[in-house]
Protein backbone atom coordinates (compact mmCIF):
# COMPACT_ATOMS: atom_id res chain seq x y z
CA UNK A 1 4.44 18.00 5.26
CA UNK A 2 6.99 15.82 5.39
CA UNK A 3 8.59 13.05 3.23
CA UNK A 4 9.09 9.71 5.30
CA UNK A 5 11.31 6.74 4.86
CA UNK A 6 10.06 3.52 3.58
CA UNK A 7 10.80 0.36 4.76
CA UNK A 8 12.19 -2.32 2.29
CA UNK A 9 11.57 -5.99 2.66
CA UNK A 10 12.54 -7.95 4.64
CA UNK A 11 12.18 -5.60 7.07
CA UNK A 12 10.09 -6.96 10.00
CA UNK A 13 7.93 -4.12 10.85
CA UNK A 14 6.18 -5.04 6.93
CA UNK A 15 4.63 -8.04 8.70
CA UNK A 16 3.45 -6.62 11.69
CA UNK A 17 -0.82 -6.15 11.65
CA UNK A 18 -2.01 -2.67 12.22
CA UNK A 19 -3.56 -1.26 14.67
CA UNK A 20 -7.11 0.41 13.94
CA UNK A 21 -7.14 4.39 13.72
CA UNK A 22 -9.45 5.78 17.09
CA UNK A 23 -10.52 8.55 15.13
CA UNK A 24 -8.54 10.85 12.33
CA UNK A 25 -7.62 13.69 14.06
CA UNK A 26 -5.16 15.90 13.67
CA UNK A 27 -2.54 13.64 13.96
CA UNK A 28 -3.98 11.09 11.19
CA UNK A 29 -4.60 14.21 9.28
CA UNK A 30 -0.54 14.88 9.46
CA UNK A 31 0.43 11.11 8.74
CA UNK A 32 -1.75 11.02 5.50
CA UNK A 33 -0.68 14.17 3.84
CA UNK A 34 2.95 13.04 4.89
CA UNK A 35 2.48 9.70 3.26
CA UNK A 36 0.62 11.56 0.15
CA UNK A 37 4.13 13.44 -0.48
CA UNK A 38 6.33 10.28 0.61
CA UNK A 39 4.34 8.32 -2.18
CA UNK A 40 4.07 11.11 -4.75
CA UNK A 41 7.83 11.54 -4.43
CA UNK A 42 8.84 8.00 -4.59
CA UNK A 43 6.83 7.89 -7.24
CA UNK A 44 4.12 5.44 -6.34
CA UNK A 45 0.53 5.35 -6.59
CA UNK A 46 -0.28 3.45 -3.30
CA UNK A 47 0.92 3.33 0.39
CA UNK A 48 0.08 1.87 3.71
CA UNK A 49 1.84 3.55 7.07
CA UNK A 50 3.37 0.16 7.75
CA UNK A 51 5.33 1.52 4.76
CA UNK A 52 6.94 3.89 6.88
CA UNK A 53 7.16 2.22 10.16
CA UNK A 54 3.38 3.53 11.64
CA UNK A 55 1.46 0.54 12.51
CA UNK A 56 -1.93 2.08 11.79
CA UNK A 57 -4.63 1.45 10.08
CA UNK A 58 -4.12 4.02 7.26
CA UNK A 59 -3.34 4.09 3.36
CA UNK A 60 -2.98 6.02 0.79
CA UNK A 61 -3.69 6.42 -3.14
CA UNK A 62 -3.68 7.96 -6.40
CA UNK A 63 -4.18 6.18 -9.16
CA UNK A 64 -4.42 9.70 -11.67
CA UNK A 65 -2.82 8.97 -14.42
CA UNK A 66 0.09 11.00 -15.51
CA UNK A 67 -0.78 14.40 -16.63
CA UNK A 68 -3.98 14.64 -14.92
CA UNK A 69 -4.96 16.23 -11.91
CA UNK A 70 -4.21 14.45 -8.57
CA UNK A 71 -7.08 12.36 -7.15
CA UNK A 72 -5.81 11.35 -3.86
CA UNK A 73 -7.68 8.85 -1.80
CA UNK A 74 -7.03 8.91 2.11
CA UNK A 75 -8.37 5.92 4.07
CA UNK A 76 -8.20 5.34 7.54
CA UNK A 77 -9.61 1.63 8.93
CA UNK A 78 -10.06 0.71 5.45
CA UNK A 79 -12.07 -2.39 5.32
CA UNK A 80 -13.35 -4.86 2.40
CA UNK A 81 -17.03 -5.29 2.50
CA UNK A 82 -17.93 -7.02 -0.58
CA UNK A 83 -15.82 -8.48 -3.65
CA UNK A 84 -16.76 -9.88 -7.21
CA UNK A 85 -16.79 -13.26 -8.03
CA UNK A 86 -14.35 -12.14 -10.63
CA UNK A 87 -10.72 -12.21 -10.77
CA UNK A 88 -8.51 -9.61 -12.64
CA UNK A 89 -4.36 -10.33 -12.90
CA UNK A 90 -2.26 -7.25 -12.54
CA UNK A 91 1.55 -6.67 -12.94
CA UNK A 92 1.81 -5.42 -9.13
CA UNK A 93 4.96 -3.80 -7.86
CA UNK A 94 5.73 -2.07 -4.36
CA UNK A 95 8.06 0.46 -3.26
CA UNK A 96 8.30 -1.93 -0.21
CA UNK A 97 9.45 -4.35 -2.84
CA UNK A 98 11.64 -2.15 -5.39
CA UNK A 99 12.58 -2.55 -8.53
CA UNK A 100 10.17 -6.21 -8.33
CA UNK A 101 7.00 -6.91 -10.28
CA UNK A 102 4.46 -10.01 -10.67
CA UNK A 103 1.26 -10.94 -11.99
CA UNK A 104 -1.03 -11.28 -8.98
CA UNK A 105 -4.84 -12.30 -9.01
CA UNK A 106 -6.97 -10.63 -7.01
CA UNK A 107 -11.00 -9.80 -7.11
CA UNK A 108 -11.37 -7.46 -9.78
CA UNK A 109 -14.17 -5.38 -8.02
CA UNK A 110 -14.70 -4.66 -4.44
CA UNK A 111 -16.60 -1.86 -2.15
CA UNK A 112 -14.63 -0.44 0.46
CA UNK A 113 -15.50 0.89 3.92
CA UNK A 114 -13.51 3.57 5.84
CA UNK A 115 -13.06 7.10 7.27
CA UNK A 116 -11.84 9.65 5.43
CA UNK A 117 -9.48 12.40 6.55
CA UNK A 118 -12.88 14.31 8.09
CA UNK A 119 -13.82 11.42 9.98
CA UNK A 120 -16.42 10.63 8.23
CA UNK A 121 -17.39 7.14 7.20
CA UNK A 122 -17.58 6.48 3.65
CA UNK A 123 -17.68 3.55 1.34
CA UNK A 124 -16.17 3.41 -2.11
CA UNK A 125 -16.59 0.98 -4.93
CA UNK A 126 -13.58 0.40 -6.91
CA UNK A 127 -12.94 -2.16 -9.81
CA UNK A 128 -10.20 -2.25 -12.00
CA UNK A 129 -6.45 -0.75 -10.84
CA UNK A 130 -8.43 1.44 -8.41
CA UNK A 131 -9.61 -2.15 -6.92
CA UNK A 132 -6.06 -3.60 -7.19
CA UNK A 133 -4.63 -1.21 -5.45
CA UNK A 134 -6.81 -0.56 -2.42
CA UNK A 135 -6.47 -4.71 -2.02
CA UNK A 136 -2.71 -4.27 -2.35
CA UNK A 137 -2.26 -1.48 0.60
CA UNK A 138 -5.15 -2.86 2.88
CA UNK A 139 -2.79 -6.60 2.57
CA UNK A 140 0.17 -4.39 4.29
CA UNK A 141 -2.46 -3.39 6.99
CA UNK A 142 -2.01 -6.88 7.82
CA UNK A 143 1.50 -7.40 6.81
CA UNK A 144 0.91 -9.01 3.86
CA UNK A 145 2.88 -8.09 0.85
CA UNK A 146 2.14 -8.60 -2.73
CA UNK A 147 5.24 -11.23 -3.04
CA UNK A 148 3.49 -13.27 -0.67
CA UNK A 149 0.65 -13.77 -3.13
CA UNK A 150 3.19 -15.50 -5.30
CA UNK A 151 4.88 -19.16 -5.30
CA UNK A 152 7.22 -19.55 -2.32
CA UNK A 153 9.85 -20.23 -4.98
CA UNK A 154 9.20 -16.56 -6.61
CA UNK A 155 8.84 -15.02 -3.34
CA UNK A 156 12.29 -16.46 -2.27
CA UNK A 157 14.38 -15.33 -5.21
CA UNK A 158 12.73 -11.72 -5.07
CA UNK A 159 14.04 -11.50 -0.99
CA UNK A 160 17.32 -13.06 -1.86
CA UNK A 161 17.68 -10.23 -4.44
CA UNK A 162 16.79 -7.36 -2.04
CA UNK A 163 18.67 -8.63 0.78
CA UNK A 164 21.70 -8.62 -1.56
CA UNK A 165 21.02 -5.12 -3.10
CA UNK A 166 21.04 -3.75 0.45
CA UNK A 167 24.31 -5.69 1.32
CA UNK A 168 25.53 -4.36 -2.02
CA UNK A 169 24.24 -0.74 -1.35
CA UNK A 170 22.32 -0.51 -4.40
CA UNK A 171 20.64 2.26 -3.72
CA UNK A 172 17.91 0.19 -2.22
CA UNK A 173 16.79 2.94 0.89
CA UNK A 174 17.02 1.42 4.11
């Protein structure tokens, strides 16, 4: 495995659509356990290969809480087949987006379709953060990011600051 660099807004490449996954083979196999250590290590508990500069259809998540045993989620094609009627508000953040957070409404339950790392299709339905946050990495499947869910105003300021931290060297990874 290996840990890969993630792209910070505005980087271009976060707005570019995916391309769907032919089938997860080996190679899929590699990028999702890469992206699994790349998000563990960041820490984060979501990730989408535009993320780290693969425009593929694939993400990745674990929304375990701390302390308890890993419950990683690999998706490939990842696609939204049903939603509630309800909407949840969650204090989103990004590690496309660092150091950045904002209430964002979203459906608070969906189902999911995809393939898994076996290539095998499977559907999952997820409600709560588990819903948040397969709606927040299938958005950067289509280069959406969770800032763009916000006031143009909001969104503005938040680039304005990252585009500065990078000038600045912040810290903010390239």
């Amino acid at each position: 495995m290996a840990q890969l660099p993630i792209l910070v807004a505005p980087d271009p490449r976060l707005l570019k659509k995916s391309e769907p996954v032919v089938a997860v083979d080996s190679e899929i196999q590699q990028l999702m356990a890469d992206m699994l250590e790349t998000m563990y290590k960041a820490p984060g508990i979501g990730l989408a290969a535009p993320q780290v500069g693969v425009l593929k259809r694939v993400i990745v998540l674990d929304i375990a809480p701390e302390g308890e045993a890993p419950a990683p989620l690999k998706m490939a094609n990842p696609e939204i087949v049903w939603v509630s009627d309800d909407d949840a508000s969650y204090n989103e953040g990004c590690l496309s987006v660092p150091e950045h957070y904002a209430d964002v409404v979203r459906p608070a339950a969906c189902r999911v379709r995809y393939l898994d790392e076996h290539n095998e299709v499977k559907e999952l339905a997820a409600e709560g953060l588990l819903a948040t946050c397969v709606q927040h990495e299938i958005d950067h499947l289509d280069g959406v990011l969770f800032i763009d869910h916000l006031t143009s105003l909001k969104r503005n300021i938040i680039l304005r600051k990252l585009v500065k931290a990078k000038k600045l060297g912040a810290g903010v990874p390239a």
